[in-house]
N, C-alpha and C. Protein backbone atom coordinates (compact mmCIF):
# COMPACT_ATOMS: atom_id res chain seq x y z
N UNK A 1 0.84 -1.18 0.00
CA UNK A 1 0.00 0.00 0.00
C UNK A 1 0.88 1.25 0.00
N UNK A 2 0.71 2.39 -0.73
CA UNK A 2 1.31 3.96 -1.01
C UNK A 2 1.21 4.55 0.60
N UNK A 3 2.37 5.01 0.44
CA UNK A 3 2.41 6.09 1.87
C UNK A 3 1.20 7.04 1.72
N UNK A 4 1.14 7.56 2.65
CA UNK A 4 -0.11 9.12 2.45
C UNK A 4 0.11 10.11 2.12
N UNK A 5 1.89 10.21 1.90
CA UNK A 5 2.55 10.85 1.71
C UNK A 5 2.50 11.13 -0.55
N UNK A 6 2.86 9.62 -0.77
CA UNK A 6 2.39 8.84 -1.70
C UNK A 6 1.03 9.50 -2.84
N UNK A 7 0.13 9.00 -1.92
CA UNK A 7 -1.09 8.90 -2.59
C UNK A 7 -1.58 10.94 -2.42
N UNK A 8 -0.87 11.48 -1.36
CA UNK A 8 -1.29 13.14 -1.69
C UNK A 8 -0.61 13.74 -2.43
N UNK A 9 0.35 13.25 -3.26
CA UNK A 9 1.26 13.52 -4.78
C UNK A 9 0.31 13.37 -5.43
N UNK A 10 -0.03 12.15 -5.84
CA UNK A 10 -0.81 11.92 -6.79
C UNK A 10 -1.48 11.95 -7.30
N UNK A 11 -2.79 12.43 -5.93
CA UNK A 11 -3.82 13.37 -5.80
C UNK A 11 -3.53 14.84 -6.72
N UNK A 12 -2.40 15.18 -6.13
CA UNK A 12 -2.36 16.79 -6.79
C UNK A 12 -1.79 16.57 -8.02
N UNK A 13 -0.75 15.29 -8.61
CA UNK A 13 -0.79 15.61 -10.33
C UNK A 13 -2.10 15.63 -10.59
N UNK A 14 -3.31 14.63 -10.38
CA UNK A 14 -4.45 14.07 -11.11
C UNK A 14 -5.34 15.36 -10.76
N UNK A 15 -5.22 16.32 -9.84
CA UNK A 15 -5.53 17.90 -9.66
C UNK A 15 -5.85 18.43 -10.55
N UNK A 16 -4.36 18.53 -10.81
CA UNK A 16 -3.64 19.72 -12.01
C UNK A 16 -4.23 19.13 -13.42
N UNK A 17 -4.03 17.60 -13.85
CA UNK A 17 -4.44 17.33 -14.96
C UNK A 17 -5.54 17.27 -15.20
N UNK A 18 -7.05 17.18 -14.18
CA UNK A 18 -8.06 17.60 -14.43
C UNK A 18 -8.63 19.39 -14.83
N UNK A 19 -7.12 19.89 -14.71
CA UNK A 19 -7.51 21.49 -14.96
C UNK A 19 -7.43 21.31 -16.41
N UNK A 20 -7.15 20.20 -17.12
CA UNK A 20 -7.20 20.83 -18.80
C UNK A 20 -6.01 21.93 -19.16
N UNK A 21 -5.60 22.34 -18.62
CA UNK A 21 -4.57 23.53 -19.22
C UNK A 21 -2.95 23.05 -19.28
N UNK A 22 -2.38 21.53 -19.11
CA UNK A 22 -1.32 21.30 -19.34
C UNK A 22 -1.03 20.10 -20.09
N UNK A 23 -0.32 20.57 -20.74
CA UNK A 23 -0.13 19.33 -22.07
C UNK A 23 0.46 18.28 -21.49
N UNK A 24 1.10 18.14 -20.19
CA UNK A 24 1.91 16.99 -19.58
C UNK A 24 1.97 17.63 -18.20
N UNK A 25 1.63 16.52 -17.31
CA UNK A 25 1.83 17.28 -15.55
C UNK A 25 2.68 15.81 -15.19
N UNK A 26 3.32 15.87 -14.42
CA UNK A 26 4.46 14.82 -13.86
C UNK A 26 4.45 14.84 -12.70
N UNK A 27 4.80 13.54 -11.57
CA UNK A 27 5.11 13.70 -10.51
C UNK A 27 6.81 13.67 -11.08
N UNK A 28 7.50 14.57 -10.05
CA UNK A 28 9.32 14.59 -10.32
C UNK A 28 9.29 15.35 -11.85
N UNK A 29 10.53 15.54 -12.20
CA UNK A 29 10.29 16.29 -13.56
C UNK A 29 9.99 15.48 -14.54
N UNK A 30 9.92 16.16 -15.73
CA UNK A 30 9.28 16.13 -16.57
C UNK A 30 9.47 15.19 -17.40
N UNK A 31 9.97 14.35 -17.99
CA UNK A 31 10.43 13.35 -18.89
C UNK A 31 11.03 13.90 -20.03
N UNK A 32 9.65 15.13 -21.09
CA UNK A 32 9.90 15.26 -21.85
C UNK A 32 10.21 17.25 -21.78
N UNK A 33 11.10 17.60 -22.71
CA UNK A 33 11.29 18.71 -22.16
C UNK A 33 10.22 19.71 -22.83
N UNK A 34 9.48 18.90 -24.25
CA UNK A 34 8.96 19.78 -25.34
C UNK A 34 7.64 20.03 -25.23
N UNK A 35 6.87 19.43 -24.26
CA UNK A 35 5.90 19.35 -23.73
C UNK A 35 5.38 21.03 -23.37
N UNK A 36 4.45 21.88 -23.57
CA UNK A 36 4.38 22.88 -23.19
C UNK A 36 2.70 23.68 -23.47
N UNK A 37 1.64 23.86 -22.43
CA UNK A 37 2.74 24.00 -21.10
C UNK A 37 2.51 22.58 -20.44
N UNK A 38 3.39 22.23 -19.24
CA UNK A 38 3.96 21.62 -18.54
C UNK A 38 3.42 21.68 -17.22
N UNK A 39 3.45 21.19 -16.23
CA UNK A 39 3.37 21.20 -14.54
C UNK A 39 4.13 20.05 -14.20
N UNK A 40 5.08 20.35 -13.09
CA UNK A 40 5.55 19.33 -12.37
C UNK A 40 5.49 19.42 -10.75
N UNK A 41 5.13 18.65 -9.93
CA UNK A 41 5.54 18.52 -8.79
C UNK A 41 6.41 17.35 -8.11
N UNK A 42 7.19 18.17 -7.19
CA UNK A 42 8.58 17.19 -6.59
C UNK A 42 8.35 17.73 -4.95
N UNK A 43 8.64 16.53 -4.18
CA UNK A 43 8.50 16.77 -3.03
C UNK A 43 9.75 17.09 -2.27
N UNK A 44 9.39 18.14 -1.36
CA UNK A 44 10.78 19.25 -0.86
C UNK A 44 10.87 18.65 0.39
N UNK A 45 9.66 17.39 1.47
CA UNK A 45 10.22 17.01 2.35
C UNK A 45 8.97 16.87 3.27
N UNK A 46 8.94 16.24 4.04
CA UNK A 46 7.74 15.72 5.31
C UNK A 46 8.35 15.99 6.69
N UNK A 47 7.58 17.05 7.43
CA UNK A 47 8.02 17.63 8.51
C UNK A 47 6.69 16.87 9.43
N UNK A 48 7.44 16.68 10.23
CA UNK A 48 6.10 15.80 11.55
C UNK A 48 6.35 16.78 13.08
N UNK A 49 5.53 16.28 13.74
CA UNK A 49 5.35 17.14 14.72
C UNK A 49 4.08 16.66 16.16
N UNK A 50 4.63 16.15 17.18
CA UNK A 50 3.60 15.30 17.70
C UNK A 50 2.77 16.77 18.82
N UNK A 51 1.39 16.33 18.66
CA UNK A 51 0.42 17.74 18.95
C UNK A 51 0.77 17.47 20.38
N UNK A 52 0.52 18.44 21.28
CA UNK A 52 0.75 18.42 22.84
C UNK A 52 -0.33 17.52 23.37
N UNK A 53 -1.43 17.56 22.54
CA UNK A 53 -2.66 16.66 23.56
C UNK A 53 -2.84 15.24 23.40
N UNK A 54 -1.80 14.59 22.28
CA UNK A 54 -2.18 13.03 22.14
C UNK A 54 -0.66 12.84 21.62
N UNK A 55 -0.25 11.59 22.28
CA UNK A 55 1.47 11.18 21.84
C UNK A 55 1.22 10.17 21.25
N UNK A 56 -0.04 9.43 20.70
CA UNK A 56 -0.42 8.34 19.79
C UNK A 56 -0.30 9.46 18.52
N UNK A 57 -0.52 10.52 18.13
CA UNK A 57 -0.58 10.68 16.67
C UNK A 57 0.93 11.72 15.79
N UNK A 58 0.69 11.97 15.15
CA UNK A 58 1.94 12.51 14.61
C UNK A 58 0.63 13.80 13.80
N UNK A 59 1.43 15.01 13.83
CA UNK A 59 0.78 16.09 12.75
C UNK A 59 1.85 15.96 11.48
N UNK A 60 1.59 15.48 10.36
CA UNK A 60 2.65 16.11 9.04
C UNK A 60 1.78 17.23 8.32
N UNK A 61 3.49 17.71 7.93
CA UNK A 61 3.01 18.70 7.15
C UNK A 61 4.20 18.21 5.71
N UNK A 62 3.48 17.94 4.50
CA UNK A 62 3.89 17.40 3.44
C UNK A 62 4.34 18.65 2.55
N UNK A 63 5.35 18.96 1.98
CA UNK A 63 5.81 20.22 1.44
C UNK A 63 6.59 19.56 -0.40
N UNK A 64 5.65 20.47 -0.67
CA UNK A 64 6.08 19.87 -2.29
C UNK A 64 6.13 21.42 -3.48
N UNK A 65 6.87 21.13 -4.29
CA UNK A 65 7.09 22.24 -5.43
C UNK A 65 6.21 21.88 -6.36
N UNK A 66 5.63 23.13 -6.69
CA UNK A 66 5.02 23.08 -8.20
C UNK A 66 5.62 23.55 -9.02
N UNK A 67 6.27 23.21 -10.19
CA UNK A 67 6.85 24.31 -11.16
C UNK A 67 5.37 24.29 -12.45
N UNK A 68 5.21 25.42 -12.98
CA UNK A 68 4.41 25.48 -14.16
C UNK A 68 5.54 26.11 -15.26
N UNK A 69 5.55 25.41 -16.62
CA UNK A 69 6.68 25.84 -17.44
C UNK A 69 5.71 25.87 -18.60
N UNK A 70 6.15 27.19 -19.14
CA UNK A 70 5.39 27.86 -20.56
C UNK A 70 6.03 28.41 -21.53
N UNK A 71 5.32 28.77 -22.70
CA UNK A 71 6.55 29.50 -23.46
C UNK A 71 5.10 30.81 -24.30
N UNK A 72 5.81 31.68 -24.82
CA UNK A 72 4.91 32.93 -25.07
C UNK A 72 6.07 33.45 -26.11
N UNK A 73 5.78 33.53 -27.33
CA UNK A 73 6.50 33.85 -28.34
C UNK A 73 6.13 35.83 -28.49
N UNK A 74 5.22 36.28 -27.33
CA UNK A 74 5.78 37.35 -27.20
C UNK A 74 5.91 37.94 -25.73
N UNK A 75 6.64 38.66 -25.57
CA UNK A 75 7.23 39.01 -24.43
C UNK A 75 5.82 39.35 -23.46
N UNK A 76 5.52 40.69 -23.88
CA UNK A 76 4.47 41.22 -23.08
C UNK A 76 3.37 40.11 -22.70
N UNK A 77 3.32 39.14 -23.56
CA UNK A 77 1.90 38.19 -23.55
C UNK A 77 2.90 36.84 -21.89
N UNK A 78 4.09 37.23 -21.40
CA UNK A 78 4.53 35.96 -20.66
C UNK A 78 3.89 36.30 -19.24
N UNK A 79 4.04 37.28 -18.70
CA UNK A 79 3.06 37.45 -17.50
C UNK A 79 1.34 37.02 -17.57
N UNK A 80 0.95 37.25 -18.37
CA UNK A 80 -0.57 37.03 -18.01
C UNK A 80 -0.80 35.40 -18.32
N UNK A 81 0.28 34.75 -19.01
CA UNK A 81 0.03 33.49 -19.69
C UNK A 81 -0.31 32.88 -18.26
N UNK A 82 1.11 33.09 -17.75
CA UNK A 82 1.63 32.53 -16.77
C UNK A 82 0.97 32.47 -15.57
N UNK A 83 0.26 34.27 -15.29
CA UNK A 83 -1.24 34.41 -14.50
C UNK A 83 -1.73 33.16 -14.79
N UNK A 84 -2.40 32.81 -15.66
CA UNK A 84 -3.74 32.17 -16.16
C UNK A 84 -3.34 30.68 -15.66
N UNK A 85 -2.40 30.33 -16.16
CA UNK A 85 -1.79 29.14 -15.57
C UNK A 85 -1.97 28.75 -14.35
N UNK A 86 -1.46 29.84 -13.21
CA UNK A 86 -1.15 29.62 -11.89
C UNK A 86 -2.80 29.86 -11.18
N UNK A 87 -3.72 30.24 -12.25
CA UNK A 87 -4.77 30.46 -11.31
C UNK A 87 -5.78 29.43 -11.46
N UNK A 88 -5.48 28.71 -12.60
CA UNK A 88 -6.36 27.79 -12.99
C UNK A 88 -5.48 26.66 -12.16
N UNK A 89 -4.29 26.20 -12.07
CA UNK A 89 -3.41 25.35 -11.09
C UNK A 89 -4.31 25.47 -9.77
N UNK A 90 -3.80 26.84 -9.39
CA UNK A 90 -4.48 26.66 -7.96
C UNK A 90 -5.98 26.45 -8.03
N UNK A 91 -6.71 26.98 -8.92
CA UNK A 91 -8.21 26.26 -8.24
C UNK A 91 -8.54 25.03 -8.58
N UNK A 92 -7.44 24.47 -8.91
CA UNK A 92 -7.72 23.07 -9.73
C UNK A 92 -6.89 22.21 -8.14
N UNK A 93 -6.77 22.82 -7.89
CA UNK A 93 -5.70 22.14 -6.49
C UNK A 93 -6.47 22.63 -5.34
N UNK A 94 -7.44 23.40 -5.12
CA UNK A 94 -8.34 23.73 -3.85
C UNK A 94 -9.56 23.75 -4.09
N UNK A 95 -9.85 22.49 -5.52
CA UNK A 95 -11.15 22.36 -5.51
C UNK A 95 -11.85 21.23 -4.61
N UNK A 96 -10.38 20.24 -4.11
CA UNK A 96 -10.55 19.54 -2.89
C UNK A 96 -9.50 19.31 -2.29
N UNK A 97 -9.55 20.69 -0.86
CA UNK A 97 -8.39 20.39 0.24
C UNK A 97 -7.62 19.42 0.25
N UNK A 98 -9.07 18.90 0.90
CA UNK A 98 -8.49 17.54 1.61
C UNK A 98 -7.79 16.21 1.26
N UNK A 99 -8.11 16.63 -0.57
CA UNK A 99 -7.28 15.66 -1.30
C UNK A 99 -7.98 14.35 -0.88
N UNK A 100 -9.37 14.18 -1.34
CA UNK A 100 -10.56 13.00 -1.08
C UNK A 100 -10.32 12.15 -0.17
N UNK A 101 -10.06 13.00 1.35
CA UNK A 101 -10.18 12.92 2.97
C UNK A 101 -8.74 12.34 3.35
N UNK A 102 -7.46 12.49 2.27
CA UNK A 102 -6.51 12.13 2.69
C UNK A 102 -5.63 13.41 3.75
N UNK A 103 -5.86 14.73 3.89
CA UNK A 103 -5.39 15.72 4.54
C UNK A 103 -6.67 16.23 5.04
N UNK A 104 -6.24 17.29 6.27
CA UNK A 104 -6.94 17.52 7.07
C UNK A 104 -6.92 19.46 7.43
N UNK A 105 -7.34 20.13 7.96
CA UNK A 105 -7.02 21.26 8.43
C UNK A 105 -6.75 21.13 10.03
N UNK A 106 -5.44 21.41 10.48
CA UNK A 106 -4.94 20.82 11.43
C UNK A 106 -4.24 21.87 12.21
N UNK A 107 -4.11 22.10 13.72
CA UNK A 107 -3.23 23.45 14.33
C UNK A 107 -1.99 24.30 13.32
N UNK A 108 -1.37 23.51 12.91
CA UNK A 108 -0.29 23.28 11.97
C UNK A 108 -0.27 23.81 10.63
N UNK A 109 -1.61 23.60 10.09
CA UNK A 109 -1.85 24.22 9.08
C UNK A 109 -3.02 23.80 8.25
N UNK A 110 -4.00 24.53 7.20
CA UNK A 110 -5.07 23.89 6.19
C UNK A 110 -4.71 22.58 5.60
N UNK A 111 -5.82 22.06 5.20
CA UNK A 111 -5.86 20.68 4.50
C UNK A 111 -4.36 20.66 3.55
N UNK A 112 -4.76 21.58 2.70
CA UNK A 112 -4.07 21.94 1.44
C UNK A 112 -4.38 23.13 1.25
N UNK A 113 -2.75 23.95 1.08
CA UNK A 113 -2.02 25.43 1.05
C UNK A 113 -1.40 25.82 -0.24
N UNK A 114 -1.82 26.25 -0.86
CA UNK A 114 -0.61 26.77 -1.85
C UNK A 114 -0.47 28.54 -1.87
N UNK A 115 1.02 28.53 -1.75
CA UNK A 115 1.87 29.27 -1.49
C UNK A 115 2.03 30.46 -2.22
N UNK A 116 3.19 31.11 -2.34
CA UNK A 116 2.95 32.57 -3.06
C UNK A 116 3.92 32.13 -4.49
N UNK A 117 3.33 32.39 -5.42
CA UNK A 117 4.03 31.88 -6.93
C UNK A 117 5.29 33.10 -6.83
N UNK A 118 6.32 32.51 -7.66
CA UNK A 118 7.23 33.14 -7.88
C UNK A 118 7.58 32.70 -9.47
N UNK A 119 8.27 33.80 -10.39
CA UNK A 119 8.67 33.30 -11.72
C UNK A 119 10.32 33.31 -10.84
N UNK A 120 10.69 31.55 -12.04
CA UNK A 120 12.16 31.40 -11.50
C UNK A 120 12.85 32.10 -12.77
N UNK A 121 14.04 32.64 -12.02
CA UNK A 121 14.87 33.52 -12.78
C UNK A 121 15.69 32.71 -13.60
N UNK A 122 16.51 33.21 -14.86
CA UNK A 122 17.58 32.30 -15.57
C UNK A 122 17.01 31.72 -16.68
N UNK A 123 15.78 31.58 -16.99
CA UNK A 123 14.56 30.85 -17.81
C UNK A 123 15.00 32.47 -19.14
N UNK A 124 15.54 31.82 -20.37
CA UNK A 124 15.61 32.27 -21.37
C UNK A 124 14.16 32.58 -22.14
N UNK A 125 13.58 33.40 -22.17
CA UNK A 125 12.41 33.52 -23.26
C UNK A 125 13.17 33.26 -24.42
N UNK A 126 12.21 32.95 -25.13
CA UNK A 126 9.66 32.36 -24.93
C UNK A 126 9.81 31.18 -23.96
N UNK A 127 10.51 31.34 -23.23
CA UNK A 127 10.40 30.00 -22.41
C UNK A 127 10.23 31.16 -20.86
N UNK A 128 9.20 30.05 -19.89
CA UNK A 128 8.88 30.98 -18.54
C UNK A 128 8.40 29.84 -17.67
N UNK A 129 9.04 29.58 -16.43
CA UNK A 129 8.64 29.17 -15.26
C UNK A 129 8.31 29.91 -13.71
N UNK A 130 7.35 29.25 -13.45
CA UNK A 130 6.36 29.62 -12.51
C UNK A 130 6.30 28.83 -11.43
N UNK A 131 6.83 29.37 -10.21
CA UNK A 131 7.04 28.08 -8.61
C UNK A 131 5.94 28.54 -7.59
N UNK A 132 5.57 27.37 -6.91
CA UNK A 132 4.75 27.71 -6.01
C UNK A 132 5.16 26.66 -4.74
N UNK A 133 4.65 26.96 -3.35
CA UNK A 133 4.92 25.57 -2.91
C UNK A 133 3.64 25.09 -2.18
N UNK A 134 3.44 24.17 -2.42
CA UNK A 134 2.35 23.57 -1.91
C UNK A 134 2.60 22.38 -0.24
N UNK A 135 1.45 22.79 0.36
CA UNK A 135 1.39 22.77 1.86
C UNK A 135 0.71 21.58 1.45
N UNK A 136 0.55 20.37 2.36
CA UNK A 136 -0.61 19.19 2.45
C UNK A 136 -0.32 18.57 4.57
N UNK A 137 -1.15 19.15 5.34
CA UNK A 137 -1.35 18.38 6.04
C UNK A 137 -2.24 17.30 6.48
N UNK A 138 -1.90 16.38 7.47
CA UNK A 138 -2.64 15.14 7.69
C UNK A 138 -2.03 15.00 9.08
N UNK A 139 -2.43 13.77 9.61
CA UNK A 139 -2.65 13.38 10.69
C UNK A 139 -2.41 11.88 10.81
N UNK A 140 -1.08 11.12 11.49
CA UNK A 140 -0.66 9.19 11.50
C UNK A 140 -0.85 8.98 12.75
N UNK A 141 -0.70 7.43 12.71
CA UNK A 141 -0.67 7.31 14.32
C UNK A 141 0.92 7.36 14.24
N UNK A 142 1.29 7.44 15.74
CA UNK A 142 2.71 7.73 16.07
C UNK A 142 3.11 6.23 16.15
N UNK A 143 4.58 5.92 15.38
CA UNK A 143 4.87 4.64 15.45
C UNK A 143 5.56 4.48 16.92
């Protein structure tokens, strides 16, 4: 059986690819580079944390990158693309928190968070990437 860790990746590619707006979404990068646009998410790490009122459970908080990668053959048109992208991402990713009752809204933090987008620098136009980081908490028993 998939960690919870696991199965709330997978949740959020199958997110993103129900938004219709990416020609290829990946868990880890991308396979193909020509694909465009693109979404990938890679996980940055699982932080735990046992709540003060029960030492049977563990709080995680699951921390993962989104990159969105586009290209805009004109300059002025790469900001709003890239808007459109990141807004249809995110409501395509908080159209269920909880990631179908696998996360929770917890002291610690909402079900599912996404973060403040940033464009990453170094990205040569017509080519443009777009980072966000995405929050997923839940709730284990403590081993």
């Amino acid at each position: 059986m998939a960690s919870t860790a696991s199965q709330i990746m997978n949740d959020l590619v199958a997110a993103l690819r129900s938004a219709g707006q990416f020609t290829l979404v990946t868990l880890g990068q991308a396979p193909s580079s020509t694909a465009i646009p693109r979404a990938n998410v890679q996980s940055e790490g699982l932080e735990q944390t046992p709540p003060d009122d029960n030492t049977g459970t563990l709080w995680n908080r699951l921390v993962c990158r989104l990159t969105i990668h586009a290209r805009c053959d004109e300059p002025a048109g790469v900001e709003s693309r890239l808007a459109d992208l990141a807004q249809s991402a995110a409501q395509a990713l908080m159209a269920d928190p909880s990631r179908g009752g696998l996360c929770a809204d917890l002291p610690i933090g909402r079900a599912t968070e996404v973060g403040r987008w940033s464009q990453r620098p170094g990205v040569k136009r017509p080519e443009a990437e777009l980072e966000a980081t995405i929050r997923c908490h839940y709730e284990t028993e403590a081993q």
